[in-house]
Protein backbone atom coordinates (compact mmCIF):
# COMPACT_ATOMS: atom_id res chain seq x y z
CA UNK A 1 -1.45 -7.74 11.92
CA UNK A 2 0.64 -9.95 10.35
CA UNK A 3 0.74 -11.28 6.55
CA UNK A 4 0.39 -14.28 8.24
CA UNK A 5 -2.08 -13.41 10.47
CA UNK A 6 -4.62 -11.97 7.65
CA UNK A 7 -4.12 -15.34 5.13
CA UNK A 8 -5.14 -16.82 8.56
CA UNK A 9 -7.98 -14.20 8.73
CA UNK A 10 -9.24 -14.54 5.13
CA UNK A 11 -9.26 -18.44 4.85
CA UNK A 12 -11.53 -18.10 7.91
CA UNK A 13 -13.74 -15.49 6.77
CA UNK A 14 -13.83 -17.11 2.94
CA UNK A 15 -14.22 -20.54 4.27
CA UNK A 16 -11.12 -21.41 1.67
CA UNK A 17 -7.82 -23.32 2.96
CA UNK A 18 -4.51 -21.11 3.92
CA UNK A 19 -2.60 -21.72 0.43
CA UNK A 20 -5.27 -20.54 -1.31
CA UNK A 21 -6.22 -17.19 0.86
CA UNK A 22 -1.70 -16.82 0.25
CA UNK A 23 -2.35 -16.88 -3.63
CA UNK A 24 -5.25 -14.46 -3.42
CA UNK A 25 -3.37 -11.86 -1.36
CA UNK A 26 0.17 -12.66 -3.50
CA UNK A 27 -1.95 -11.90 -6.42
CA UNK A 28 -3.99 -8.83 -5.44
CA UNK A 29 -0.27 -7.38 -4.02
CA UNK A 30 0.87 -8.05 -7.75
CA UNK A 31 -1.81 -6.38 -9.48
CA UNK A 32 -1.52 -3.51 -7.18
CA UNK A 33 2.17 -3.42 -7.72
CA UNK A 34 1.90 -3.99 -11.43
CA UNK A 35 -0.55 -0.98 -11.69
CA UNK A 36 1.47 1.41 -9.47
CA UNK A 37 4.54 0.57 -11.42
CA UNK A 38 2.57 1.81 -14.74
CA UNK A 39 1.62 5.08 -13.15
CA UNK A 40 -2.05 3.95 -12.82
CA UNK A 41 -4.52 4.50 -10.29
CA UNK A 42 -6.47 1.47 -8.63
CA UNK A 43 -10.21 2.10 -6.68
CA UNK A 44 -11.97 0.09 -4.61
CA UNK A 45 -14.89 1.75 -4.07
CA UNK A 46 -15.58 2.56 -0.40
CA UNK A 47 -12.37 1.02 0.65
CA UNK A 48 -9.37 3.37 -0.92
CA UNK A 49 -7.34 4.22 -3.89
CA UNK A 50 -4.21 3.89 -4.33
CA UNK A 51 -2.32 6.34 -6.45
CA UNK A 52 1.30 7.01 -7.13
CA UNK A 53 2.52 11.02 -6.31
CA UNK A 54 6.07 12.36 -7.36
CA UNK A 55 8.25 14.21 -5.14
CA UNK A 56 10.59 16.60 -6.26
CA UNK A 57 14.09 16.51 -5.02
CA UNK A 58 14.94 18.97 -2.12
CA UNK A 59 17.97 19.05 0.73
CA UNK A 60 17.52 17.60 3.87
CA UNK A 61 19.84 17.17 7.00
CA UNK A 62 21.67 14.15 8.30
CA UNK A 63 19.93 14.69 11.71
CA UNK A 64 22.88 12.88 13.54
CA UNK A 65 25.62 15.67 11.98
CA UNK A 66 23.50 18.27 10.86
CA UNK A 67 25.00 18.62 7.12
CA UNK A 68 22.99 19.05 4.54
CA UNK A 69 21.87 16.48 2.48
CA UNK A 70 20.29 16.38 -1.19
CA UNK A 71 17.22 13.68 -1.68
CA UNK A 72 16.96 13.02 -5.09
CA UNK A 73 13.46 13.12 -7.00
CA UNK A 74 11.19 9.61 -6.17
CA UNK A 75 7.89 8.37 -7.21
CA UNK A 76 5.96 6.86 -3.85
CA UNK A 77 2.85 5.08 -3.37
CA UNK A 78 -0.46 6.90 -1.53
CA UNK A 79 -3.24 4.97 -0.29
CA UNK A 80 -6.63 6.89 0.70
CA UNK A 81 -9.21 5.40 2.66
CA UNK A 82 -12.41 5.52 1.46
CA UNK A 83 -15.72 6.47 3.54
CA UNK A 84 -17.01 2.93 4.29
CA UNK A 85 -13.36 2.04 5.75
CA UNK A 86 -13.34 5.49 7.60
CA UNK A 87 -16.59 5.25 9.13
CA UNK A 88 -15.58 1.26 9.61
CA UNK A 89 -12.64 2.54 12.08
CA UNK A 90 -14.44 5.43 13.77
């Protein structure tokens, strides 16, 4: 699916026009960014959580010559699903 493709979907489903369902999902991608970016965690209970993990640095290998490479420390984004979205998929 397409960002497109789920403005499309919400519109539909809220019964609001395109440009609005875009500023909803600009929005809730800000808010999510803006708390990741803080170090917080953001629940939506029974859909997921997203968190924000650390990984340490460690050597890796240019898989096209083999040599080692070192990855430097990084901050990433996790998202769990929660059980409703889980059993949703099943």
């Amino acid at each position: 699916m397409t960002k497109a493709e789920l403005i499309a979907g919400i519109g539909k489903e809220a019964k609001i026009s395109k440009a609005s369902a875009e500023k909803a999902i600009n929005a809730f991608t800000n808010a999510v960014t803006k708390a990741l970016k803080k170090g917080d965690k953001l629940t939506l209970t029974g859909f997921g959580t997203f968190t924000v993990a650390k990984r340490r640095a460690r050597i890796g290998r240019n898989p096209q010559t083999g040599k080692e490479i070192k990855i430097p420390a990084a901050r990433v984004a996790k998202f769990k699903a929660g059980n409703l979205l889980k059993s949703a998929v099943k």
